[in-house]
C-alpha atoms as a PDB file:
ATOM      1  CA  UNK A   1      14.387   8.225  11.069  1.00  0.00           C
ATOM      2  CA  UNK A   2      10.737   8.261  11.113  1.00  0.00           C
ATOM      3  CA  UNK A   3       8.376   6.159   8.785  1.00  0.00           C
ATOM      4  CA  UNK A   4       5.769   8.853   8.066  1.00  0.00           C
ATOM      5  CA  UNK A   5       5.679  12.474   8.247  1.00  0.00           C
ATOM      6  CA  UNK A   6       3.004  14.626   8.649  1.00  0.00           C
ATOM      7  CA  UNK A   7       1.911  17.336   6.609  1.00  0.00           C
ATOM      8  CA  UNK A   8       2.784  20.052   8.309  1.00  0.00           C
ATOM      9  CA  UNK A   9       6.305  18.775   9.703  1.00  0.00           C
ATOM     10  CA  UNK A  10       9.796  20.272   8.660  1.00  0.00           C
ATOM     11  CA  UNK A  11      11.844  17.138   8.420  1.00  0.00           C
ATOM     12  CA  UNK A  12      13.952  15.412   5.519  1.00  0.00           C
ATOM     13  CA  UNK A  13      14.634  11.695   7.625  1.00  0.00           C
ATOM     14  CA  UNK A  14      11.514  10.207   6.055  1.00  0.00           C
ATOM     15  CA  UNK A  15      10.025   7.459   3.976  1.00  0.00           C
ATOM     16  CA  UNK A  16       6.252   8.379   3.231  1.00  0.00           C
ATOM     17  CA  UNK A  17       4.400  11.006   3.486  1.00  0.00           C
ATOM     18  CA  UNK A  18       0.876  11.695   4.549  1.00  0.00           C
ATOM     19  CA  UNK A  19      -0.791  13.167   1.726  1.00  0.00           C
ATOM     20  CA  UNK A  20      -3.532  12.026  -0.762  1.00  0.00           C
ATOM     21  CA  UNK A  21      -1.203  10.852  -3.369  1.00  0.00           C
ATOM     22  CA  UNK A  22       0.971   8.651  -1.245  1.00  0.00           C
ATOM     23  CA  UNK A  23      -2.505   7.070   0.459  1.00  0.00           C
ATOM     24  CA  UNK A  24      -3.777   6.495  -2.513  1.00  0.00           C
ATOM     25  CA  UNK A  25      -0.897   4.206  -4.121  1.00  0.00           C
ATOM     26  CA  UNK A  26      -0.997   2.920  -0.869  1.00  0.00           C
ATOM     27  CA  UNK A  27      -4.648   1.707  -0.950  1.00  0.00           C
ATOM     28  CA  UNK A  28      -4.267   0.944  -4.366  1.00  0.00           C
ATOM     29  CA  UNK A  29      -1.337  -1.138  -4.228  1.00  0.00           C
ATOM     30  CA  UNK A  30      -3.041  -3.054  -1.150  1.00  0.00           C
ATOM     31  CA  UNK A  31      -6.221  -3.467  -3.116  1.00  0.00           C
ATOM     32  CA  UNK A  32      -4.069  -5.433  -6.392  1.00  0.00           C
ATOM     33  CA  UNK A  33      -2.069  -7.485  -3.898  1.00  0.00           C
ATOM     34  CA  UNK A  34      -5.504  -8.038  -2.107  1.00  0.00           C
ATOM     35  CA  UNK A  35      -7.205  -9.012  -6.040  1.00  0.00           C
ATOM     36  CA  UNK A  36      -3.539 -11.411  -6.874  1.00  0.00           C
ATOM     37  CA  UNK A  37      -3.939 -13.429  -3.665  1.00  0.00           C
ATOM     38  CA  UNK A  38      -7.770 -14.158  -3.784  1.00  0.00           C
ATOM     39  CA  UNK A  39      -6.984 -14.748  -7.497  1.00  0.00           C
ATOM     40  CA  UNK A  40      -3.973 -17.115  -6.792  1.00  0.00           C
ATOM     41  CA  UNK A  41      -6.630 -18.824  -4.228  1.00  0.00           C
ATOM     42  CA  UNK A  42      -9.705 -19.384  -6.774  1.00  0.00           C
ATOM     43  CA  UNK A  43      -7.316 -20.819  -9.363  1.00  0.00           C
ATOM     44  CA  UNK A  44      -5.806 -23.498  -6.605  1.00  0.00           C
ATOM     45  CA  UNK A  45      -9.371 -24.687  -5.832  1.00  0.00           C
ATOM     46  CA  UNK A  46     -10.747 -24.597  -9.209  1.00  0.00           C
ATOM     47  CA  UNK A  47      -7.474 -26.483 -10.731  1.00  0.00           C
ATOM     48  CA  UNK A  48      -7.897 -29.284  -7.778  1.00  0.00           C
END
């Protein structure tokens, strides 16, 4: 099974692809877990 498959393969035993859409949720869902952990870090120093 591999974990990405290029564009131009033939293969079905995959779990992402590399196209735009699937780098672009991936960036975007790195960027909001990125944005919650600074966030979760301002609030513990501002709350000390």
């Amino acid at each position: 099974m591999k974990f990405i498959k290029e564009k131009n393969e033939k293969r079905r035993d995959y779990i992402l692809q590399k196209d735009k859409k699937t780098i672009f949720g991936a960036r975007f869902i790195s960027s909001v877990l990125a944005l919650l952990v600074v966030a979760i870090m301002v609030s513990y120093f501002y709350f000390q």
